[in-house]
N, C-alpha and C. Protein backbone atom coordinates (compact mmCIF):
# COMPACT_ATOMS: atom_id res chain seq x y z
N UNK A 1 5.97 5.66 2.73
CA UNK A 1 4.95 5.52 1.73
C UNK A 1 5.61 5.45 0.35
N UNK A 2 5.31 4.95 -0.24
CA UNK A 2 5.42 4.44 -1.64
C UNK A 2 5.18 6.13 -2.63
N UNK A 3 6.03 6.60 -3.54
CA UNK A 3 5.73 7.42 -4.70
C UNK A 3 6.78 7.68 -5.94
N UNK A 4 6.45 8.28 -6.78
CA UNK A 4 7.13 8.06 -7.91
C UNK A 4 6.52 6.93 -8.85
N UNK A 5 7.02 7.12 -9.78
CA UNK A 5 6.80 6.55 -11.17
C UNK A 5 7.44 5.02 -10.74
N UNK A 6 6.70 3.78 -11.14
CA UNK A 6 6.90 2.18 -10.44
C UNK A 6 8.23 2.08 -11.48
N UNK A 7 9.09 1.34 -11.19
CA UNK A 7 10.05 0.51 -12.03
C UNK A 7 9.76 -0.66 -11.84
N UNK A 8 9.74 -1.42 -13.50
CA UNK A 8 9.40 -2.93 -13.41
C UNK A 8 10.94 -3.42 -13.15
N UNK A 9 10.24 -4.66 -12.67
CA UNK A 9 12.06 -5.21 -12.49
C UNK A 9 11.59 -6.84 -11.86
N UNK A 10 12.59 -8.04 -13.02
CA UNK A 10 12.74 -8.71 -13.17
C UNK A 10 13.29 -9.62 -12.32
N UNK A 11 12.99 -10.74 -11.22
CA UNK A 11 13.62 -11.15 -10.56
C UNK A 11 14.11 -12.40 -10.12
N UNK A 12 13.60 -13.12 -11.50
CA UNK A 12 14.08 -14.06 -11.79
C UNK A 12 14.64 -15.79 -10.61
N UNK A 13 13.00 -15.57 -10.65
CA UNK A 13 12.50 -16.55 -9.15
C UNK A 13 13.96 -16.30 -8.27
N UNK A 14 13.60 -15.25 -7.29
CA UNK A 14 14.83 -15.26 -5.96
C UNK A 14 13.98 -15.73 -4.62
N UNK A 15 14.45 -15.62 -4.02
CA UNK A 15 13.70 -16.54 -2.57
C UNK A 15 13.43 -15.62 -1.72
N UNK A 16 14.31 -14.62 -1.59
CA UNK A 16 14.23 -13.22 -0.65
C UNK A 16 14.59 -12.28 -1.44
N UNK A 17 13.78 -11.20 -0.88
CA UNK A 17 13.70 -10.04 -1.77
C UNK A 17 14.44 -9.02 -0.65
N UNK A 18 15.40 -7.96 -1.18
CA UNK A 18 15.97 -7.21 -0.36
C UNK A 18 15.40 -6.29 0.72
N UNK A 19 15.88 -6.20 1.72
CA UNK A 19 14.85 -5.30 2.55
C UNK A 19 14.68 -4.11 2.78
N UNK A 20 15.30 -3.56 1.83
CA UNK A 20 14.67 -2.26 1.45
C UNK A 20 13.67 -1.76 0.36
N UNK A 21 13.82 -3.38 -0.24
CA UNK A 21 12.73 -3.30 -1.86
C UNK A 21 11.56 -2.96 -1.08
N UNK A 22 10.46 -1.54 -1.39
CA UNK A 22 9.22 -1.66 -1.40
C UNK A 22 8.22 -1.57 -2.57
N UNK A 23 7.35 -2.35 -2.85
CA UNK A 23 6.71 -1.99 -3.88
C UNK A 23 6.04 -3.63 -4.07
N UNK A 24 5.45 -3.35 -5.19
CA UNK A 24 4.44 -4.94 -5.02
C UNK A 24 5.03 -5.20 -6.23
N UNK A 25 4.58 -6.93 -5.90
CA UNK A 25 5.21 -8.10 -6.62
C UNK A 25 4.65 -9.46 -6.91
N UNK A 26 4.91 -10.18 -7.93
CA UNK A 26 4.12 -11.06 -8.25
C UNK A 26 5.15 -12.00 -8.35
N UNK A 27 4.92 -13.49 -7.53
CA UNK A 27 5.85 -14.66 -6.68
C UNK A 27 4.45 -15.76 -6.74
N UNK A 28 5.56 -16.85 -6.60
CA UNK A 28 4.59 -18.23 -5.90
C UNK A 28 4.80 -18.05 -4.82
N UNK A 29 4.27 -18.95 -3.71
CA UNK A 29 3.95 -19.08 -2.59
C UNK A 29 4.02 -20.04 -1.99
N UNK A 30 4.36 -20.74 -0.62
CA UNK A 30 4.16 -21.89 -0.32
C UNK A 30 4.18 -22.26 1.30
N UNK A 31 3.45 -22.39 1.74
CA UNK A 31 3.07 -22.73 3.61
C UNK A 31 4.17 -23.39 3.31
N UNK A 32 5.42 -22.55 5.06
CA UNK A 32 6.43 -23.44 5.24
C UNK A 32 6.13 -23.93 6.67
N UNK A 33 5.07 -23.38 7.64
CA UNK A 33 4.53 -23.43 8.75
C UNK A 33 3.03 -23.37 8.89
N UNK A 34 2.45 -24.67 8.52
CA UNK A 34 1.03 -24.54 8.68
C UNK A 34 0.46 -24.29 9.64
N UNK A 35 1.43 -24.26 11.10
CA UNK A 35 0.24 -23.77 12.42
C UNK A 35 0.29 -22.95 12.74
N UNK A 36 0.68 -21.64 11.64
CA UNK A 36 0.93 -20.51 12.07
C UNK A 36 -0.32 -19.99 11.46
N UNK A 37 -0.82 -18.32 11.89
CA UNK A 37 -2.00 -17.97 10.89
C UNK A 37 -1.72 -17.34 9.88
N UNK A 38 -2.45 -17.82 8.81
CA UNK A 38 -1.75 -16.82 7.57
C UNK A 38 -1.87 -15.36 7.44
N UNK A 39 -1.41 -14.95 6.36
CA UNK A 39 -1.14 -13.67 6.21
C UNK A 39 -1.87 -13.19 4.67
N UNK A 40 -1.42 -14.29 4.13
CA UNK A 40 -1.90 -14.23 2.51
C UNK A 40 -3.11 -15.07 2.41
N UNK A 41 -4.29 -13.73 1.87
CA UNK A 41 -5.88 -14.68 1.43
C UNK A 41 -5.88 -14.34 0.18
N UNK A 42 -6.61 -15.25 -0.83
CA UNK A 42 -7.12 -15.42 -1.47
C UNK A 42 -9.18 -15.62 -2.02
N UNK A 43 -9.20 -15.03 -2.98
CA UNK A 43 -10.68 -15.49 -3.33
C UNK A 43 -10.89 -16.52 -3.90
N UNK A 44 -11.82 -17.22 -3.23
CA UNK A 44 -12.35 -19.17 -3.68
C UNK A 44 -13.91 -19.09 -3.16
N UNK A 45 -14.75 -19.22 -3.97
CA UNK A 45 -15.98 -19.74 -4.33
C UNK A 45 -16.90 -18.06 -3.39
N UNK A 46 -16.52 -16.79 -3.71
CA UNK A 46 -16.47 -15.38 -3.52
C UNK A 46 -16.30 -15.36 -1.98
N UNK A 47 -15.37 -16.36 -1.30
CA UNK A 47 -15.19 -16.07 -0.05
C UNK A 47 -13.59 -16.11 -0.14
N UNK A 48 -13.35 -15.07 1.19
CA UNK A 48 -11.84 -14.39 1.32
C UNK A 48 -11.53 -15.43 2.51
N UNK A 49 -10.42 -16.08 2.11
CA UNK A 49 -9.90 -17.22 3.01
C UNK A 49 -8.36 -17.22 2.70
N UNK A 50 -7.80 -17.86 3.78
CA UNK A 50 -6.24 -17.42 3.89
C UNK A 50 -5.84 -18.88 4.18
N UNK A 51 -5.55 -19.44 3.20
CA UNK A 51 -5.28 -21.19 3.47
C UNK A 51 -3.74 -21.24 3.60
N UNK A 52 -3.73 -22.44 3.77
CA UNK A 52 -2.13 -23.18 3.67
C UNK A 52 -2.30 -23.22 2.13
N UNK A 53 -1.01 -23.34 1.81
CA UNK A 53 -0.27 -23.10 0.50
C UNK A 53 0.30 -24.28 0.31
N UNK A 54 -0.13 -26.30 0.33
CA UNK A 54 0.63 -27.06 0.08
C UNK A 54 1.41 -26.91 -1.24
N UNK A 55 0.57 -26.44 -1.99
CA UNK A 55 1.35 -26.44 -3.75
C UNK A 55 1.74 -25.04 -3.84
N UNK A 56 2.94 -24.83 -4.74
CA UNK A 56 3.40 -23.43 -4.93
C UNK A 56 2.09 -22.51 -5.82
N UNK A 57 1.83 -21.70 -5.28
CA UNK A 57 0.66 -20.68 -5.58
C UNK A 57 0.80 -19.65 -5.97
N UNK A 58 0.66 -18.76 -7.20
CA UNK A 58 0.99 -17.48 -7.31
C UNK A 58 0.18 -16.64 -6.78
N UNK A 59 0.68 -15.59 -6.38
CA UNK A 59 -0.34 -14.29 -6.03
C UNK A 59 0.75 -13.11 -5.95
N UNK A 60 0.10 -12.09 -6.07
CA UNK A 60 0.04 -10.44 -6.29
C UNK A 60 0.37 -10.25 -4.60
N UNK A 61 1.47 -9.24 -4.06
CA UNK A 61 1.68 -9.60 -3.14
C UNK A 61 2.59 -7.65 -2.48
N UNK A 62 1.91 -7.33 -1.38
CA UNK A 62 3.11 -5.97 -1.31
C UNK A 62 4.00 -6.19 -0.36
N UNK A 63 5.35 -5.68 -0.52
CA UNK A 63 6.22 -5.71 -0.01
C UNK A 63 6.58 -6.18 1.65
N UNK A 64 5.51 -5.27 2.38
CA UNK A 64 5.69 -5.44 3.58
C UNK A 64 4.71 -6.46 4.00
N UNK A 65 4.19 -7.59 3.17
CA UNK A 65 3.30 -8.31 3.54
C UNK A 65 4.42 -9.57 3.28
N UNK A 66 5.48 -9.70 3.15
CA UNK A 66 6.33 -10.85 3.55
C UNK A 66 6.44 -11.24 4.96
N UNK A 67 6.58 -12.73 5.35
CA UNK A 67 6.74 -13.01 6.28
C UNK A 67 7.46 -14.36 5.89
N UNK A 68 9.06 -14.27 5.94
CA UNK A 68 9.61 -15.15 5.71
C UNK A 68 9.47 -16.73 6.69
N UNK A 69 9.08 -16.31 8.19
CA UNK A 69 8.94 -17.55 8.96
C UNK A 69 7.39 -18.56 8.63
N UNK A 70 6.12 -18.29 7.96
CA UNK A 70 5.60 -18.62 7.27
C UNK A 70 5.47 -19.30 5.88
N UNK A 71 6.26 -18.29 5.01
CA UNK A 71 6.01 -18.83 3.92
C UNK A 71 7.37 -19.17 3.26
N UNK A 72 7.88 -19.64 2.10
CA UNK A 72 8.79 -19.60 1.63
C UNK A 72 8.13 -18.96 -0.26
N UNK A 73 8.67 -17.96 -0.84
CA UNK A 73 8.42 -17.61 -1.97
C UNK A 73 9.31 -17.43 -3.20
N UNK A 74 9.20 -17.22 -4.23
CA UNK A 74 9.39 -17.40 -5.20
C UNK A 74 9.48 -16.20 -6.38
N UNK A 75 9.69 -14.95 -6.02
CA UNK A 75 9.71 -13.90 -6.73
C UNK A 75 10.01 -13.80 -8.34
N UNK A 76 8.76 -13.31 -8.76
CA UNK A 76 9.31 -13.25 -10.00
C UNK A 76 9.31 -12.14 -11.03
N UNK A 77 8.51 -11.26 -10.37
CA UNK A 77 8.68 -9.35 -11.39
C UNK A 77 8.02 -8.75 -10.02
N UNK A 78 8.22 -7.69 -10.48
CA UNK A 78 7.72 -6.56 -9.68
C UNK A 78 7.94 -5.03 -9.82
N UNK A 79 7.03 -4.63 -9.13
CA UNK A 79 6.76 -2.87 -9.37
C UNK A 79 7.94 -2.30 -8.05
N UNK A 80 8.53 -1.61 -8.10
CA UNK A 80 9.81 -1.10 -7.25
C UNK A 80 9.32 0.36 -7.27
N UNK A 81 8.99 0.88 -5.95
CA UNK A 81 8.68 2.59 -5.76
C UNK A 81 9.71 3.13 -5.02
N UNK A 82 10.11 4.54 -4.78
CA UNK A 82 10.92 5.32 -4.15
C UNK A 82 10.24 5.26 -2.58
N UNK A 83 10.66 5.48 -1.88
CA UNK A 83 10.42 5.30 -0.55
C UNK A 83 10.62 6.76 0.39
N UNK A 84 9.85 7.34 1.13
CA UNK A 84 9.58 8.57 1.23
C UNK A 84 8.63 8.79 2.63
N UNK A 85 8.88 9.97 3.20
CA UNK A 85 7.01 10.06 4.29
C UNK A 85 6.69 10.93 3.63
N UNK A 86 4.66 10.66 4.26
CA UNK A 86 4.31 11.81 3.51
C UNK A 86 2.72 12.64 4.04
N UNK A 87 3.35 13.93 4.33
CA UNK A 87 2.71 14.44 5.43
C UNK A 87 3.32 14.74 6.38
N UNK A 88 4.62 14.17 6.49
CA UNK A 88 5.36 14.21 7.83
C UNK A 88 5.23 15.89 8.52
N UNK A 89 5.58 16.76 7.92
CA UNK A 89 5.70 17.82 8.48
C UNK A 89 3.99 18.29 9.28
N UNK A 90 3.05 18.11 8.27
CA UNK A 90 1.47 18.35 8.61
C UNK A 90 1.31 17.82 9.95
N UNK A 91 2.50 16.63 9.92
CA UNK A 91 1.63 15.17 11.53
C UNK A 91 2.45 16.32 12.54
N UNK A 92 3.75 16.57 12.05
CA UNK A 92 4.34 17.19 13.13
C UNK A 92 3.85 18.60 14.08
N UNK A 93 3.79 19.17 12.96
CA UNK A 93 2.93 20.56 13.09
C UNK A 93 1.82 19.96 14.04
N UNK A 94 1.02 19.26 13.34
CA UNK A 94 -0.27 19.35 14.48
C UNK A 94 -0.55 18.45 15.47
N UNK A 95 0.59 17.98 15.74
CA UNK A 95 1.28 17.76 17.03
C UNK A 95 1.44 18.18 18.04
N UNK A 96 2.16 19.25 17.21
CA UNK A 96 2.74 20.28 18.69
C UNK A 96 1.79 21.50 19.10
N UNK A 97 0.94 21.34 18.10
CA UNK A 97 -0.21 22.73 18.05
C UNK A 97 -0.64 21.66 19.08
N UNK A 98 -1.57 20.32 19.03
CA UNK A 98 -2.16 20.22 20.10
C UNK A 98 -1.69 20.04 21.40
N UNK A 99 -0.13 19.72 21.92
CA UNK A 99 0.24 20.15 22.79
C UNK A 99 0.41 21.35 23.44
N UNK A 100 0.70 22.07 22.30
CA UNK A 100 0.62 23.57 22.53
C UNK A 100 -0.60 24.25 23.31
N UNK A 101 -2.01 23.23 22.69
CA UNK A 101 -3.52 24.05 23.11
C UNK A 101 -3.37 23.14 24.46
N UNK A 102 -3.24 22.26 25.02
CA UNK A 102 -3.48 21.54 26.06
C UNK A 102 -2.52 22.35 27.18
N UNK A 103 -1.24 22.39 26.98
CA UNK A 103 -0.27 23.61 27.82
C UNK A 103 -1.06 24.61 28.60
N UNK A 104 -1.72 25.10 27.28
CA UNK A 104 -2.74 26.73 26.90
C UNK A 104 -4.07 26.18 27.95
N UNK A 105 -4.71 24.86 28.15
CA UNK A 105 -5.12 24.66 29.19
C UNK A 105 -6.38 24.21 27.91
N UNK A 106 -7.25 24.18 26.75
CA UNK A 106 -7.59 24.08 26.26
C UNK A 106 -8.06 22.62 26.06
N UNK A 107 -8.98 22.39 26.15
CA UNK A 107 -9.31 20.51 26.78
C UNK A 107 -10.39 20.14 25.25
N UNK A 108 -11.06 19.16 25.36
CA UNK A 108 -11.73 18.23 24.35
C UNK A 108 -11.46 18.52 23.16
N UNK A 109 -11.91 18.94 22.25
CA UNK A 109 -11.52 19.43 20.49
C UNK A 109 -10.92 21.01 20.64
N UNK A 110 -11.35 21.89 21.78
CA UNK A 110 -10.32 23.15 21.92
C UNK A 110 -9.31 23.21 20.68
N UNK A 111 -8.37 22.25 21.09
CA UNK A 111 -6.94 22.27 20.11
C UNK A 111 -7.12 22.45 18.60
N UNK A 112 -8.57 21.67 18.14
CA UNK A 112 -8.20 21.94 16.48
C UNK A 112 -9.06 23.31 16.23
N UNK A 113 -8.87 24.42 16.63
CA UNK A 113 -8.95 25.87 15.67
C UNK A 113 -8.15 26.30 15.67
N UNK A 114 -6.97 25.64 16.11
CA UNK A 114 -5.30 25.94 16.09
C UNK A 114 -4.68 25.68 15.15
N UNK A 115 -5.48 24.43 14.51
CA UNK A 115 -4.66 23.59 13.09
C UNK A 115 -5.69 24.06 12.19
N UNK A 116 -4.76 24.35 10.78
CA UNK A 116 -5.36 25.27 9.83
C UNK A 116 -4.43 24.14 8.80
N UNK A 117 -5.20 23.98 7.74
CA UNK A 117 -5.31 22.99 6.71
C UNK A 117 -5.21 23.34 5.84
């Protein structure tokens, strides 16, 4: 998950963006495989439609919504976040609590007066 304070950062139309960059970004766009389904929609006449991209197109775009075998892009600034989990320990914990209640023999919702919030 994405946190911390964004760094802008300049990127001076690159074609691929590194793959650890997460954070959103603003690029052209351009269908390099039209029989594929898209990924990137847009709003046109208040309907959400995800066209081919014959002409280079800008749009607002997050990180993990690249798909280089689709599209080919055009990067040109972007917001850069620290990269992090979050919750991890909470998922873990109540994890093992509900394995724990099921062990314990404890069946349908049983398990959550075990997890305390």
């Amino acid at each position: 998950m994405p946190y911390g304070a964004p760094t802008e950062i300049k990127f001076n139309n690159c074609f691929k963006l590194e793959k650890k960059f997460l954070g959103f970004f603003k690029c052209l766009v351009k269908t390099k495989d039209p029989t594929r389904l898209g990924k990137h929609a847009i709003i046109r006449d208040s309907r959400l439609i995800f066209p081919v991209f014959e002409n280079w197109t800008e749009i607002n775009c997050f990180s993990r919504e690249i798909d280089y075998d689709i599209y080919d892009y055009l990067s040109t600034e972007g917001l850069k976040f620290e990269k992090g989990t979050f919750l991890s320990r909470f998922f873990i914990d109540a994890f093992n609590k509900k394995a724990e209640a099921k062990a314990d023999g404890l069946g349908g919702l049983g398990w959550l007066r075990l997890i305390k919030l």
